[in-house]
C-alpha atoms as a PDB file:
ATOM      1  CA  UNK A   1     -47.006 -46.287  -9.484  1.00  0.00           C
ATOM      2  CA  UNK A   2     -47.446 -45.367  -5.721  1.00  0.00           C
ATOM      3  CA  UNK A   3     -48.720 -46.690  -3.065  1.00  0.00           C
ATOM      4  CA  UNK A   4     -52.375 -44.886  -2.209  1.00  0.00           C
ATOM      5  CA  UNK A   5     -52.443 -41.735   0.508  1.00  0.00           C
ATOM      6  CA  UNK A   6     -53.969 -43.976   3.326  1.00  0.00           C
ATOM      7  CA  UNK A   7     -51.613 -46.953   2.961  1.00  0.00           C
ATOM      8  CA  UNK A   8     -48.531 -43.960   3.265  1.00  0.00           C
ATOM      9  CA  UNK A   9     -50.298 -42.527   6.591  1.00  0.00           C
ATOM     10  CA  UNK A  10     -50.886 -46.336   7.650  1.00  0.00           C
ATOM     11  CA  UNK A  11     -46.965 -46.935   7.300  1.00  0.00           C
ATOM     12  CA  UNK A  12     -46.282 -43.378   9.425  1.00  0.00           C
ATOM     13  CA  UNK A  13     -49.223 -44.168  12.184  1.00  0.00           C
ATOM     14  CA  UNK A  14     -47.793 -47.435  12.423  1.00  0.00           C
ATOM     15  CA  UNK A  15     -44.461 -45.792  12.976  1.00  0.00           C
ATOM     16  CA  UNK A  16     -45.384 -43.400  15.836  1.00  0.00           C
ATOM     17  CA  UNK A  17     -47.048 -46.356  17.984  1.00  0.00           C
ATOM     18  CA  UNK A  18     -44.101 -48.635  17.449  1.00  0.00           C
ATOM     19  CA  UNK A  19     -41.766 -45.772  18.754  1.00  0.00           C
ATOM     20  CA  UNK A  20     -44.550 -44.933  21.449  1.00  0.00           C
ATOM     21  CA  UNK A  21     -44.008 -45.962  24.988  1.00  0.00           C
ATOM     22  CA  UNK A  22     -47.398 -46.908  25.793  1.00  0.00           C
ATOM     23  CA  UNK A  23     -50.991 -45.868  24.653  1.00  0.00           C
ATOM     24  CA  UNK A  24     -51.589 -42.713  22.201  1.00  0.00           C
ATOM     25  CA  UNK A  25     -54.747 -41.276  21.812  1.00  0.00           C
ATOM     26  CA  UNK A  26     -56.136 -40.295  18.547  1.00  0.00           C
ATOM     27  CA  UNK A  27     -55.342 -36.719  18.319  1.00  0.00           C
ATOM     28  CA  UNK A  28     -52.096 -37.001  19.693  1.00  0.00           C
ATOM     29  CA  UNK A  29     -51.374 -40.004  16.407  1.00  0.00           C
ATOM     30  CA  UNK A  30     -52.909 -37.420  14.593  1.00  0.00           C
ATOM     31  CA  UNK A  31     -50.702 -34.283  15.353  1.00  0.00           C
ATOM     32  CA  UNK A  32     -47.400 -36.475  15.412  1.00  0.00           C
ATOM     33  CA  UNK A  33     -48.259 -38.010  11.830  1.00  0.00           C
ATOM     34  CA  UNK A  34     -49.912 -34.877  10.577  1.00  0.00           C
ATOM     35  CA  UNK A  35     -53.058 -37.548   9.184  1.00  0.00           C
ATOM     36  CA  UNK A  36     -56.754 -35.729   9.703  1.00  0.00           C
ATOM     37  CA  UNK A  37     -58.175 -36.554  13.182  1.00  0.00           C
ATOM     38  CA  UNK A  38     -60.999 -38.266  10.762  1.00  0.00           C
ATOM     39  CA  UNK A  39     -58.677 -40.036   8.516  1.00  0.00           C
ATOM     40  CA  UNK A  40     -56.723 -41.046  11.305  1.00  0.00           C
ATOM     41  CA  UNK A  41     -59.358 -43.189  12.673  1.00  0.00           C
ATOM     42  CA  UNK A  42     -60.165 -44.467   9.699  1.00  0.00           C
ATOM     43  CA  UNK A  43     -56.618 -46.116   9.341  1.00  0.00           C
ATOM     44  CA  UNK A  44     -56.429 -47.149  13.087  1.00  0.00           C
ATOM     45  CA  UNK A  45     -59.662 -49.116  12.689  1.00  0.00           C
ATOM     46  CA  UNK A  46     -58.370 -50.898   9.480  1.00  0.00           C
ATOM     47  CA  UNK A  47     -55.487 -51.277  11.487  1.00  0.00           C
ATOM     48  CA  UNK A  48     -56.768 -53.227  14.520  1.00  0.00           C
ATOM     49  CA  UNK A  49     -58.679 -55.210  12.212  1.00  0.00           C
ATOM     50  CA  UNK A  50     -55.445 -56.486  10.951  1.00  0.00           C
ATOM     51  CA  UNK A  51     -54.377 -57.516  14.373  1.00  0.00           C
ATOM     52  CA  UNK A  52     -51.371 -55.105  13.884  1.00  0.00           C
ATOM     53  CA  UNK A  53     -52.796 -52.520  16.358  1.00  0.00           C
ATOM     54  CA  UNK A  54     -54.795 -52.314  19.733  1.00  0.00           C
ATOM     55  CA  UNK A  55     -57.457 -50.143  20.718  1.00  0.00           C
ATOM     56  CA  UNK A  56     -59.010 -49.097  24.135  1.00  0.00           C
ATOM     57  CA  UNK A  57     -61.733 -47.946  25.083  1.00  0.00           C
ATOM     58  CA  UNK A  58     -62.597 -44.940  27.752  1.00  0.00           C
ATOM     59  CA  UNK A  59     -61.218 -41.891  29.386  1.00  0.00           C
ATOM     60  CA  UNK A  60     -58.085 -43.814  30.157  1.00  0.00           C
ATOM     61  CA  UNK A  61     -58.029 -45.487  26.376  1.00  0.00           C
ATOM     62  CA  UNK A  62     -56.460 -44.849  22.940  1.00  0.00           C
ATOM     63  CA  UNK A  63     -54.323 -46.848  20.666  1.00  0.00           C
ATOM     64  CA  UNK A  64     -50.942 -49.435  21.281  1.00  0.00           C
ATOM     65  CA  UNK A  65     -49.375 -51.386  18.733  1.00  0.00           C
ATOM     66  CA  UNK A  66     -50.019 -54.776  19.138  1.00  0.00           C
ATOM     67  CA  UNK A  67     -47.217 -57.324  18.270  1.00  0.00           C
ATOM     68  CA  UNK A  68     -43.424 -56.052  18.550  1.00  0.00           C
ATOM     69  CA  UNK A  69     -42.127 -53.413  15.753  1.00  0.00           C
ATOM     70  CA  UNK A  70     -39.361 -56.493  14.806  1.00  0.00           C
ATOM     71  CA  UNK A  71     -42.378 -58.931  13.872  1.00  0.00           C
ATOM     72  CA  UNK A  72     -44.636 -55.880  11.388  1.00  0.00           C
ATOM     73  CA  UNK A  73     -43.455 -55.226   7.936  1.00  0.00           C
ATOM     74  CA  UNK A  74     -44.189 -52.434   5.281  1.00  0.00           C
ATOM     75  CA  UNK A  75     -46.202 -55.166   3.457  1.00  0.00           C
ATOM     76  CA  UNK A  76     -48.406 -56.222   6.688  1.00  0.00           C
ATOM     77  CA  UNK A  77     -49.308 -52.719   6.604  1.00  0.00           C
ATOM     78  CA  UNK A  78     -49.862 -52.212   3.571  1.00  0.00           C
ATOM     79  CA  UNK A  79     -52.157 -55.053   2.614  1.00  0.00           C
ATOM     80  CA  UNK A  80     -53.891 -53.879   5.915  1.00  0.00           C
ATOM     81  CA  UNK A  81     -54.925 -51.122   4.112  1.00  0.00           C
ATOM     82  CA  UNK A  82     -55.090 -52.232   0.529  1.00  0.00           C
ATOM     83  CA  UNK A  83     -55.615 -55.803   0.677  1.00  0.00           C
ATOM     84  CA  UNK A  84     -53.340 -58.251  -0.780  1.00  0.00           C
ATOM     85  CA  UNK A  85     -50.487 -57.180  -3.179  1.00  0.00           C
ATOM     86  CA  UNK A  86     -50.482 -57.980  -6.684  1.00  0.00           C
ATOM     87  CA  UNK A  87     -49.094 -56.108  -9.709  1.00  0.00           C
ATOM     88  CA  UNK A  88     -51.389 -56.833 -12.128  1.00  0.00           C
ATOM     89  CA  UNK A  89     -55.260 -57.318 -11.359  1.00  0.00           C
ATOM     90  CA  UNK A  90     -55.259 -60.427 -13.889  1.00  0.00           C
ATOM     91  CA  UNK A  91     -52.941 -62.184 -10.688  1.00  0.00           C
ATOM     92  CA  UNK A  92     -56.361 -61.987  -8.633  1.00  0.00           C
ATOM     93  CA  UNK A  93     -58.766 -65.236  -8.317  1.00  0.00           C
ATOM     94  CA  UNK A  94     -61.578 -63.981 -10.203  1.00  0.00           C
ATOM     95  CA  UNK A  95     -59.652 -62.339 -12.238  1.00  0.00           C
ATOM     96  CA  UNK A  96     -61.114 -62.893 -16.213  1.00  0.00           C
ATOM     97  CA  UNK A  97     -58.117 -62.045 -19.536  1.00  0.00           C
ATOM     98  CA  UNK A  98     -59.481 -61.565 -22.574  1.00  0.00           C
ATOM     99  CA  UNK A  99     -55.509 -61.629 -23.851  1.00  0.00           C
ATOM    100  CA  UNK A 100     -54.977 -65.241 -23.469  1.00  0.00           C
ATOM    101  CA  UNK A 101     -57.046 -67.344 -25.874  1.00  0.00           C
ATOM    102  CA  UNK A 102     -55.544 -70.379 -23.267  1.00  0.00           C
ATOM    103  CA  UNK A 103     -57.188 -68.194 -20.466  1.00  0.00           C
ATOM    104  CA  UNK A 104     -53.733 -67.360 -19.242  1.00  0.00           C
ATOM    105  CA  UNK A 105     -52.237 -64.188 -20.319  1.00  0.00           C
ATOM    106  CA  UNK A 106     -48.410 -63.971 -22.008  1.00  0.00           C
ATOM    107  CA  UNK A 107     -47.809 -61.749 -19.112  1.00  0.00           C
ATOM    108  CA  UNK A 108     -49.474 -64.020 -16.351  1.00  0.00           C
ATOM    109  CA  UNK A 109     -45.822 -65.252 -15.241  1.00  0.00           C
ATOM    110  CA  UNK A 110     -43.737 -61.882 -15.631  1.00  0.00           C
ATOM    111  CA  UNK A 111     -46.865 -60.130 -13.315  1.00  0.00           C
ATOM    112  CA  UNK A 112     -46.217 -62.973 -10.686  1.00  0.00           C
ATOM    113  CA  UNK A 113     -42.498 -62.632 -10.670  1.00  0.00           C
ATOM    114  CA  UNK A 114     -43.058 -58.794 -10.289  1.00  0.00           C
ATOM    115  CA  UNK A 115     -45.642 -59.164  -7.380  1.00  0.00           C
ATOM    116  CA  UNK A 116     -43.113 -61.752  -5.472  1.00  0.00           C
ATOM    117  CA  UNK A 117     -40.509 -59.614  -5.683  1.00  0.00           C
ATOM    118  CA  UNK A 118     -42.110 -56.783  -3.973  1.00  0.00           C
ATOM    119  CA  UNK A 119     -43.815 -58.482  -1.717  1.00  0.00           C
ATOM    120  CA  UNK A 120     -40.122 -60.000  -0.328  1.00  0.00           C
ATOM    121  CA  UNK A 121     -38.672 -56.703  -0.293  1.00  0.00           C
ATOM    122  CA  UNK A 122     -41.786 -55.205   1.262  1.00  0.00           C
ATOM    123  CA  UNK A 123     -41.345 -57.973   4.008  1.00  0.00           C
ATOM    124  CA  UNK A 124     -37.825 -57.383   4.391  1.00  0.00           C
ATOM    125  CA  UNK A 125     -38.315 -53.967   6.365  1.00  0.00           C
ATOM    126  CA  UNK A 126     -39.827 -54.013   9.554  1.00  0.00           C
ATOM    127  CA  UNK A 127     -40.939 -51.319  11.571  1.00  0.00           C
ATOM    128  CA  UNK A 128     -37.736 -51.482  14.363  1.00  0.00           C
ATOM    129  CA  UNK A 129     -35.166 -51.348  11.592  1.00  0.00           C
ATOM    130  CA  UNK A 130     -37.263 -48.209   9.979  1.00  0.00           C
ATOM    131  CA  UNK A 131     -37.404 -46.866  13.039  1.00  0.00           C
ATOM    132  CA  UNK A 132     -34.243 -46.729  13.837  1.00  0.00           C
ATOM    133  CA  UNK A 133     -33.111 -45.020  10.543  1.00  0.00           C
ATOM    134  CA  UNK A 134     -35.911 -42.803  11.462  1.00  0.00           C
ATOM    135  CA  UNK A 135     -34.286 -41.847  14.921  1.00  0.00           C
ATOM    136  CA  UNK A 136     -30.774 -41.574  12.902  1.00  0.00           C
ATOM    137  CA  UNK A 137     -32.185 -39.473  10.659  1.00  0.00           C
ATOM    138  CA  UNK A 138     -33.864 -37.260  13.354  1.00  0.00           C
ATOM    139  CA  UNK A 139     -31.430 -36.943  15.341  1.00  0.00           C
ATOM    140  CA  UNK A 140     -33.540 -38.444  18.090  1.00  0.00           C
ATOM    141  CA  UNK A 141     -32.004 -41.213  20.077  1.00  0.00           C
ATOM    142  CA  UNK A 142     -34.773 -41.701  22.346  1.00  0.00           C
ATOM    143  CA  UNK A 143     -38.242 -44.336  21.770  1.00  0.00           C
END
């Protein structure tokens, strides 16, 4: 299982505006995450929807992150893009199992389990411990 193309170039966008001092524009998000200029925007606008990311408008506009890189995790990102996590699609509301002659399927519980557990360890990465690996890891000690 992976996690789809646009919720991977969510998690790197996200990544260049938290280590961003300031506004980026599109293209420049673009070049530094190597996402489409098209696809790009297509992420940032899911993205300010969430709340995780602002945008301005105008000569003088372009995109900041919006709440501090401590405070967004993988999964806030994720589900930005995705909607909310679950393993199994019989987890969902309207979910119908033809498994279960109860209505509840034998798997029901081991699905939840699954989809708490990554959800916590989705949560327990945020975007100013990843980016300081990432700064590690590139040898770049600056923002």
């Amino acid at each position: 299982m992976y996690i789809t193309l646009e919720a991977d170039y969510a998690v790197r966008i996200t990544a260049a505006l938290c280590r961003a001092e300031g506004k980026l524009d599109a293209k420049t998000i673009s070049d530094q995450t190597c996402v489409t200029l098209r696809f790009s925007l297509k992420i940032l606008r899911k993205l300010v929807s969430a709340g995780l990311v602002q945008s301005f408008k105008g000569t003088q506009g372009g995109y900041m992150i919006a709440m501090e890189p401590k405070d967004i995790t993988l999964r806030m990102v994720i589900e930005a893009i995705e909607g909310k996590y679950c393993f199994s699609r019989c987890l969902q509301e309207d979910a119908e199992c033809s498994r279960g002659a109860s209505g509840k399927c034998p798997f029901q519980d081991a699905f939840c389990d699954i989809t708490k557990m990554v959800s916590e360890k989705l949560d327990s990465h945020n975007f100013a411990e990843l980016n300081s690996k990432y700064e590690v890891a590139d040898g770049n000690n600056t923002k």
